[in-house]
C-alpha atoms as a PDB file:
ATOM      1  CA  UNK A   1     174.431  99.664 164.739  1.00  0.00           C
ATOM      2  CA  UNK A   2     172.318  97.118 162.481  1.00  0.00           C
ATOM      3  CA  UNK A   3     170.872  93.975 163.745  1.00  0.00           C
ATOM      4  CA  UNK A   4     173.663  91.454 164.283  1.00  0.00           C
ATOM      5  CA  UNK A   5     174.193  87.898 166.104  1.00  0.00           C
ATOM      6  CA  UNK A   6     177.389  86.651 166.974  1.00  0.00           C
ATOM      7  CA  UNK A   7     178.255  82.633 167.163  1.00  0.00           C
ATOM      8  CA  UNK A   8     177.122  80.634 169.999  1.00  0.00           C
ATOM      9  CA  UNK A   9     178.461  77.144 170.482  1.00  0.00           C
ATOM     10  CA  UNK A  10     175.466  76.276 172.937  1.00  0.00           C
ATOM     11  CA  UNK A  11     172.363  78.429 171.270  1.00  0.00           C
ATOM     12  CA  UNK A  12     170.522  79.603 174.154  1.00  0.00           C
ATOM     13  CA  UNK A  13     170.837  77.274 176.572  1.00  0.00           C
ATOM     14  CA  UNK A  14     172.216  77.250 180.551  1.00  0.00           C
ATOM     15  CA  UNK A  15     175.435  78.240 179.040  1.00  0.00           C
ATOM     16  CA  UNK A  16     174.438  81.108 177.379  1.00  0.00           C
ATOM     17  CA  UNK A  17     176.215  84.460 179.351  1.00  0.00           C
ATOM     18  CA  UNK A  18     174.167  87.521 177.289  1.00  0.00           C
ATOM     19  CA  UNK A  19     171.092  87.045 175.536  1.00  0.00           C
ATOM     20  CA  UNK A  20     169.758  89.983 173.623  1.00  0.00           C
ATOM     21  CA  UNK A  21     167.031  90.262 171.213  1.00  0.00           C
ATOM     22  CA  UNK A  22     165.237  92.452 169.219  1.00  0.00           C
ATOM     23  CA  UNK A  23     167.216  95.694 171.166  1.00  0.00           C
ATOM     24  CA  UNK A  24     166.069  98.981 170.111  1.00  0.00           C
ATOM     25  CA  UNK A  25     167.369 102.432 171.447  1.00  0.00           C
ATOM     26  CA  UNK A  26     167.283 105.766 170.373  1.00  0.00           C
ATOM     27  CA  UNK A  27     168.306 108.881 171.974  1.00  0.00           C
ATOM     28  CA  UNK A  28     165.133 111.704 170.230  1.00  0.00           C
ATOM     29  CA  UNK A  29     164.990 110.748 166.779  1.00  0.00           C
ATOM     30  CA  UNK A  30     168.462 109.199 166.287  1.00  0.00           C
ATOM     31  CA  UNK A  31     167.787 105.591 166.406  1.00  0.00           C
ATOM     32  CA  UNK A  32     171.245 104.193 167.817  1.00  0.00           C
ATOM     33  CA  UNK A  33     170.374 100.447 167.897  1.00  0.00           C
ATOM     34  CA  UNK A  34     167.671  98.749 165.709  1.00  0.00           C
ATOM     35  CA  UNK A  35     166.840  95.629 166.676  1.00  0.00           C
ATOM     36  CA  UNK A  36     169.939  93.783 167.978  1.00  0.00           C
ATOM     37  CA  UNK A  37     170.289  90.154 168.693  1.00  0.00           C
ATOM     38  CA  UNK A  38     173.441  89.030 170.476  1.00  0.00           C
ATOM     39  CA  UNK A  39     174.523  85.525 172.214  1.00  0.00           C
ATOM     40  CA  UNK A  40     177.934  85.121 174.631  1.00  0.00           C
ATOM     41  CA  UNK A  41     178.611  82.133 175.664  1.00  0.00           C
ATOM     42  CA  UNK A  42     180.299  81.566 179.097  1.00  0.00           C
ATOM     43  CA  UNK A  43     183.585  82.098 178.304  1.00  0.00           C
ATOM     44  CA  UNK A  44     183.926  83.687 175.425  1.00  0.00           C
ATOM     45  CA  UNK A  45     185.647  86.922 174.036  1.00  0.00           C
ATOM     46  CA  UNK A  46     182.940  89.016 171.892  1.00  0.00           C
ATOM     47  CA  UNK A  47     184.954  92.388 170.510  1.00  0.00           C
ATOM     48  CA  UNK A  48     182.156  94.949 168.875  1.00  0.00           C
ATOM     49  CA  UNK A  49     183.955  96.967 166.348  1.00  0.00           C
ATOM     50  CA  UNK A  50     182.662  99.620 163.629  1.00  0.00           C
ATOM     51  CA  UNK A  51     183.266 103.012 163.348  1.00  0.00           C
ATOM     52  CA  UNK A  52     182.671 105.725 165.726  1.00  0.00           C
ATOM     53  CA  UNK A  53     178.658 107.122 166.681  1.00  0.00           C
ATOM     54  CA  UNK A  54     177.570 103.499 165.671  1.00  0.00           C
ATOM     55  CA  UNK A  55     176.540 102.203 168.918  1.00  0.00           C
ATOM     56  CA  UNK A  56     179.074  99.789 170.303  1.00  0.00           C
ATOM     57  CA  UNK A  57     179.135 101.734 173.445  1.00  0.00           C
ATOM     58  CA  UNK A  58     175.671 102.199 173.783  1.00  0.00           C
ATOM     59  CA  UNK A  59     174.890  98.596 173.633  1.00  0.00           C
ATOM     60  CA  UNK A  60     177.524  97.630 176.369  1.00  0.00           C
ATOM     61  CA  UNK A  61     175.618 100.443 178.617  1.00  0.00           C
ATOM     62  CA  UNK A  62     172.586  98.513 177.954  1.00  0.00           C
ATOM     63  CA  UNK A  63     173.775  95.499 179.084  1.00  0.00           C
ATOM     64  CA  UNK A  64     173.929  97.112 183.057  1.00  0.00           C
ATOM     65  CA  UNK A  65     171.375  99.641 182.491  1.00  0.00           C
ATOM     66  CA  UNK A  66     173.585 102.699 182.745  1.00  0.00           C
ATOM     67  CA  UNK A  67     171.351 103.268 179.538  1.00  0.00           C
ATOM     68  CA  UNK A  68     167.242 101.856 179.448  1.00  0.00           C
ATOM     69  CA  UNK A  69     166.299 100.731 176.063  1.00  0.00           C
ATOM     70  CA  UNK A  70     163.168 101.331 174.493  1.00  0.00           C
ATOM     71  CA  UNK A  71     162.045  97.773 173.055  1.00  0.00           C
ATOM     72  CA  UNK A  72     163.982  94.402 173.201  1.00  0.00           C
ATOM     73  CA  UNK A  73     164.743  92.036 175.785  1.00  0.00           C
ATOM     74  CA  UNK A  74     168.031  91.383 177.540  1.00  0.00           C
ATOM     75  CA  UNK A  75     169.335  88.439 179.338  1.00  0.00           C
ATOM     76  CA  UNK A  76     173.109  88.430 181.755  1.00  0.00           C
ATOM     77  CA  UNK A  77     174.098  85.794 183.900  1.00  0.00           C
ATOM     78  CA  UNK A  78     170.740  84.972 184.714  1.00  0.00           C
ATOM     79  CA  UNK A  79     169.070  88.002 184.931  1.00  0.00           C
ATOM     80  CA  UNK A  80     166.437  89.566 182.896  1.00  0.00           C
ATOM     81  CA  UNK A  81     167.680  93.051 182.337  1.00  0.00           C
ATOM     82  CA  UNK A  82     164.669  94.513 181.049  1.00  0.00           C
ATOM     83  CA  UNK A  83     162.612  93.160 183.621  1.00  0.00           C
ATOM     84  CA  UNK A  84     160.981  96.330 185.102  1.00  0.00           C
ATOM     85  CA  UNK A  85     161.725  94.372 188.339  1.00  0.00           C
ATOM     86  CA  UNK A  86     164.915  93.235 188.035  1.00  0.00           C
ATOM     87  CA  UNK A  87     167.366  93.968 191.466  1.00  0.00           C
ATOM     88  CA  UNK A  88     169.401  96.318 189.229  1.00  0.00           C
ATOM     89  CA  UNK A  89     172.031  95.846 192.525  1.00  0.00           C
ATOM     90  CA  UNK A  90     172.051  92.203 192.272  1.00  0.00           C
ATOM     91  CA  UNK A  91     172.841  92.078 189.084  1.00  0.00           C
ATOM     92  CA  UNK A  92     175.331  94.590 188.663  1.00  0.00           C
ATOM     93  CA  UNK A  93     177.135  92.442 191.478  1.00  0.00           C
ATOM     94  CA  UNK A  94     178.196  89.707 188.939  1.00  0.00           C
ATOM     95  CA  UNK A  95     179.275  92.504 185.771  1.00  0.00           C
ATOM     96  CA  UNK A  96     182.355  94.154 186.136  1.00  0.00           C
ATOM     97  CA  UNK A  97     182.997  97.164 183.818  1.00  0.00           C
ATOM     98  CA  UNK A  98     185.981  98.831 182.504  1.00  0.00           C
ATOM     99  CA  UNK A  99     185.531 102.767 181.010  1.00  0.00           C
ATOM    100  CA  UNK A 100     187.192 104.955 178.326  1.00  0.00           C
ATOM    101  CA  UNK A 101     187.944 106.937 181.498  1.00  0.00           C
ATOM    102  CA  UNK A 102     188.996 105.603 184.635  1.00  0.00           C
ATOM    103  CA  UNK A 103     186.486 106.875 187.101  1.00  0.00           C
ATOM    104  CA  UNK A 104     188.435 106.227 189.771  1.00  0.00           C
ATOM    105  CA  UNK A 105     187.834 108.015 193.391  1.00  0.00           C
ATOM    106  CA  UNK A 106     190.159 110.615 193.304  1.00  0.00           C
ATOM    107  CA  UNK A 107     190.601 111.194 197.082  1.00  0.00           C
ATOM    108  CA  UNK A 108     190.620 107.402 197.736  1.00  0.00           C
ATOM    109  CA  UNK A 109     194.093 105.336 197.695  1.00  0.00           C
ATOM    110  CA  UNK A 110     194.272 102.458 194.581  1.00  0.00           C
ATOM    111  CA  UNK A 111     193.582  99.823 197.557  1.00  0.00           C
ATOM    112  CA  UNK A 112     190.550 101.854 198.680  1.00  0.00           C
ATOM    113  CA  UNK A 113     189.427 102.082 195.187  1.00  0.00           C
ATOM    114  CA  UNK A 114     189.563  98.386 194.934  1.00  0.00           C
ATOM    115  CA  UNK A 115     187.732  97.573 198.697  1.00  0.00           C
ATOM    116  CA  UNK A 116     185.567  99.946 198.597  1.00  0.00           C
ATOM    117  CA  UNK A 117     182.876  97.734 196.485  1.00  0.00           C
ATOM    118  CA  UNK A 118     183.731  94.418 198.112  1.00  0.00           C
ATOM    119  CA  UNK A 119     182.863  96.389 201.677  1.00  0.00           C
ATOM    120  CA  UNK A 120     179.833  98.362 200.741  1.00  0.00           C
ATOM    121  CA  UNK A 121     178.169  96.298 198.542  1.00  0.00           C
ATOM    122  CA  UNK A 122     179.281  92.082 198.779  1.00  0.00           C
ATOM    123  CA  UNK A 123     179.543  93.167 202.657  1.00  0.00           C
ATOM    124  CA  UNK A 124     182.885  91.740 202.604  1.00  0.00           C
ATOM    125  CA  UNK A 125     185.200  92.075 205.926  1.00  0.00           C
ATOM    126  CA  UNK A 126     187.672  94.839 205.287  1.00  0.00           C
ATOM    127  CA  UNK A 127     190.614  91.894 206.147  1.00  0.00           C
ATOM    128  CA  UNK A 128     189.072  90.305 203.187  1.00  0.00           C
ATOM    129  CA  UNK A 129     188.607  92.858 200.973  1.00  0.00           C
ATOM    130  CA  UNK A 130     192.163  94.297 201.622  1.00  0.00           C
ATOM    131  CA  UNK A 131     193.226  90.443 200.458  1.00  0.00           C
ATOM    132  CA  UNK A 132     191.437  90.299 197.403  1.00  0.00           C
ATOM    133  CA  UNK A 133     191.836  93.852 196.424  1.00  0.00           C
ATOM    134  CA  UNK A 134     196.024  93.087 196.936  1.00  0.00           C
ATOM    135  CA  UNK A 135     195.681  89.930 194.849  1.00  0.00           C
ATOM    136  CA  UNK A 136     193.744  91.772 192.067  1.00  0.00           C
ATOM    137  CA  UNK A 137     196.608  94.814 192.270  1.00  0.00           C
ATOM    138  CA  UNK A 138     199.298  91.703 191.754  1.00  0.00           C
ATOM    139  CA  UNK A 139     197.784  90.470 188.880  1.00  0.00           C
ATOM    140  CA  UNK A 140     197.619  93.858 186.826  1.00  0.00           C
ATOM    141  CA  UNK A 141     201.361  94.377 188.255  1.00  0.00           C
ATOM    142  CA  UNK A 142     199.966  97.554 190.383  1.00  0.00           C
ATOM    143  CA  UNK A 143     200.516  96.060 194.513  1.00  0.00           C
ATOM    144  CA  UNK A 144     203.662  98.539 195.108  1.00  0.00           C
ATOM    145  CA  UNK A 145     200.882 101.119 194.111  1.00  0.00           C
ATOM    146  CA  UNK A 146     198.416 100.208 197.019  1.00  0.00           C
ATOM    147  CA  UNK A 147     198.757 103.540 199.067  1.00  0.00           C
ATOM    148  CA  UNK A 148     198.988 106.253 196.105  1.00  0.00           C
ATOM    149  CA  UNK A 149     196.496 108.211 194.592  1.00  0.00           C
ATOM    150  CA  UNK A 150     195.042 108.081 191.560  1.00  0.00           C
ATOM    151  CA  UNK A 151     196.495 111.376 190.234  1.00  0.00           C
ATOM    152  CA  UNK A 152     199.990 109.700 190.750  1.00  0.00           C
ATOM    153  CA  UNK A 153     199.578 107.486 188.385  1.00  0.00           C
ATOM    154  CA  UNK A 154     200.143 107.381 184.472  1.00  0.00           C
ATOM    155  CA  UNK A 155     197.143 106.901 182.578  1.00  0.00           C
ATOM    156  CA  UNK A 156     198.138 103.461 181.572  1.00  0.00           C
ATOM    157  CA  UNK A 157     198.275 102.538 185.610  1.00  0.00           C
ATOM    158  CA  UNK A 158     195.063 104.182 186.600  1.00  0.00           C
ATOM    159  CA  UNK A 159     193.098 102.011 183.491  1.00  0.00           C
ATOM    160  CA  UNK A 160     194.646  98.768 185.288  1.00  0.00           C
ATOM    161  CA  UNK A 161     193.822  99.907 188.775  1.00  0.00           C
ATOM    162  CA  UNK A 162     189.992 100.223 187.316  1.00  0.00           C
ATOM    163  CA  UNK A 163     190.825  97.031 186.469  1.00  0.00           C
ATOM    164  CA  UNK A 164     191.799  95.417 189.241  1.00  0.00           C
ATOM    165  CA  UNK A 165     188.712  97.170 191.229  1.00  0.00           C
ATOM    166  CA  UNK A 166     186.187  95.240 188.640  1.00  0.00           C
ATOM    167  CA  UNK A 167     187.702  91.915 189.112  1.00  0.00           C
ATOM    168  CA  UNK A 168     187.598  92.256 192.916  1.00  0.00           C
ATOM    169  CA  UNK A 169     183.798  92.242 193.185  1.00  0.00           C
ATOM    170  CA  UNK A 170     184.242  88.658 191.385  1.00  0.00           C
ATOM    171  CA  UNK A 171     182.225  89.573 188.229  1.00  0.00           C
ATOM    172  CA  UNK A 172     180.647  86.191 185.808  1.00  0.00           C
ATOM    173  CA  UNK A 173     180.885  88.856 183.282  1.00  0.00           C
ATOM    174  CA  UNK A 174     183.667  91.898 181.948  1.00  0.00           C
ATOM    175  CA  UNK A 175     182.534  94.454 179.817  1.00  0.00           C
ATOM    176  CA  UNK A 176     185.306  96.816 178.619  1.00  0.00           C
ATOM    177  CA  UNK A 177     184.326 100.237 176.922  1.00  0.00           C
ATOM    178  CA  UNK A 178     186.990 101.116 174.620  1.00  0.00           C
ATOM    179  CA  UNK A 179     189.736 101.138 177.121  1.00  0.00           C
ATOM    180  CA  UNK A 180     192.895 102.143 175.576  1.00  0.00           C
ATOM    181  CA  UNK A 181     191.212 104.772 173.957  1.00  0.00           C
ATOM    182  CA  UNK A 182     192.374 107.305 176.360  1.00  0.00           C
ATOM    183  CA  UNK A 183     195.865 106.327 176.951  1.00  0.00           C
ATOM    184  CA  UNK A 184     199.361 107.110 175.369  1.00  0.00           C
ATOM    185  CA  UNK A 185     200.412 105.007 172.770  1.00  0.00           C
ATOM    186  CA  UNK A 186     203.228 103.488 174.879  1.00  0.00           C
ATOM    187  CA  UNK A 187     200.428 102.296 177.679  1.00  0.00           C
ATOM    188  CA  UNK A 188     198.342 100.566 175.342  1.00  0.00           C
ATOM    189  CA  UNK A 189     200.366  97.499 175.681  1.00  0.00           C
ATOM    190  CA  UNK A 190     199.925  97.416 179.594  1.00  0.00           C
ATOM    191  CA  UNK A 191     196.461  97.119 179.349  1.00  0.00           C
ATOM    192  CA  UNK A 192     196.077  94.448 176.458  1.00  0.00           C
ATOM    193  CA  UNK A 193     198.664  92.263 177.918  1.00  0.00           C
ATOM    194  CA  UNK A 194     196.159  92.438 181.450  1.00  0.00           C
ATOM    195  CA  UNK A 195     193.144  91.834 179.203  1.00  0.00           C
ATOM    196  CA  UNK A 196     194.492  88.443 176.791  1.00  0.00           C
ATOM    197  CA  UNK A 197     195.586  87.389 180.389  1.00  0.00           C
ATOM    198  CA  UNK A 198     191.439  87.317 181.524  1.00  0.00           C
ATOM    199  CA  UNK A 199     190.598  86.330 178.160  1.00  0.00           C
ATOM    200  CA  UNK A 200     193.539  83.084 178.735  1.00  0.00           C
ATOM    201  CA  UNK A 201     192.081  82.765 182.606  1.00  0.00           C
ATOM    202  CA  UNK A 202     188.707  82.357 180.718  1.00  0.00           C
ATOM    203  CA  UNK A 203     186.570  85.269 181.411  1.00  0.00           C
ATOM    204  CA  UNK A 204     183.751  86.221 179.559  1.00  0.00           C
ATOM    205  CA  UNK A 205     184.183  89.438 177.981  1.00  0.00           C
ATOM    206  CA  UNK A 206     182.480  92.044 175.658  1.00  0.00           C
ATOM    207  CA  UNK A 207     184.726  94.357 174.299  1.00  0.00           C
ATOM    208  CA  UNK A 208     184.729  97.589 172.790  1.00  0.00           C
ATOM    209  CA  UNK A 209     187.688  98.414 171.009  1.00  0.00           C
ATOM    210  CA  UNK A 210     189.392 100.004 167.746  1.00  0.00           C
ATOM    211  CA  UNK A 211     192.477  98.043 168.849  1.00  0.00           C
ATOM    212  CA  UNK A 212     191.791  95.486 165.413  1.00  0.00           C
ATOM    213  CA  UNK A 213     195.437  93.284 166.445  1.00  0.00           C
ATOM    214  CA  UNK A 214     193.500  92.827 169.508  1.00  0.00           C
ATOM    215  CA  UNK A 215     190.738  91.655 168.375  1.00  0.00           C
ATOM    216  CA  UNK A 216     191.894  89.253 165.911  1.00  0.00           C
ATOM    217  CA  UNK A 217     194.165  87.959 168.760  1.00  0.00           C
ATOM    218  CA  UNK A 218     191.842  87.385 170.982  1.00  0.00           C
ATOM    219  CA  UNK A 219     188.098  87.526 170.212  1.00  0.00           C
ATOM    220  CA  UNK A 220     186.449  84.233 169.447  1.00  0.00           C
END
């Protein structure tokens, strides 16, 4: 991915969501990202397109440290990423993140999916957590689906039940890693209609997708 800088309304002020400059990352000698700079403003809808092996994915992983660049500095919701100290717990707290696959416990129920976060790590009551989780489930259209499994869902239901468990740890920030890239055709739908409705509700998002209608739709 070459160096690019999308639009902020508010520079790099209070406002600003992600900060990233100068991001380098390479995996041996394959230099993925060279030298990215990147502004989100609260708020705002960033969708990273480009072909295939060109490091939209890559970047997003950066952003939580599931992958640890080489050179750059990074800045979400107040923390500095790259900071060799940074409470990579604490941070991970306010960024919710959506995969190509749904990662979802397999031997947990969809509401234990969606509690299990809220319990273990906010240190929610399990009253509370069983609330939110249920609210989240409503709002992806999912609640009747509390008790099953994962594997009894369609593809298109598990991707908004991974939904639903991001937005329950109240994230500041939603990253989404292509995903509608592993889903039927007919599912697709399902899952853009959920994400324009975060995007309306006013969520900042980064999203990677080769959904282009989406994007135009919906990316500032």
């Amino acid at each position: 991915m070459a160096t690019s800088e999308a639009a902020s309304t508010s520079g790099t002020g209070p406002e600003t969501a992600v900060r990233v400059r100068g991001l380098h990352k390479s995996y041996g000698e394959l230099e993925v990202l060279r030298g990215i700079d990147l502004d989100v403003v609260a708020g705002e809808v960033v969708c990273l397109i480009g072909p295939s092996g060109s490091g939209k994915s890559t970047l997003l992983r950066c952003l939580n440290l599931l992958e640890t660049p080489q050179a750059g500095s990074i800045s979400v919701d107040g923390f500095t990423v790259t900071d060799p100290d940074l409470d990579v717990d604490a941070m991970r707290r306010r960024v919710g993140m959506v995969f190509q696959q749904f990662n979802l416990f397999p031997h947990l129920s969809v509401l234990e999916n969606c509690t299990m976060a809220q319990v273990k790590v906010l240190k929610r009551p399990a009253a509370e957590a069983r609330r939110v989780a249920l609210a989240n489930l409503r709002r992806v259209g999912l609640s009747e689906k509390a008790d099953q499994r994962p594997a009894q869902l369609s593809g298109g239901q598990q991707q908004r039940v991974a939904i639903a468990r991001a937005l329950s740890v109240d994230p500041d920030l939603m990253l989404f890693d292509e995903p509608t890239s592993a889903l039927d055709p007919e599912t697709v739908g399902d899952v853009l209609s959920i994400m324009r409705g975060l995007a309306a509700d006013g969520m900042t998002m980064l999203v990677v997708t080769h959904e282009m209608s989406f994007a135009r739709d919906v990316a500032d």
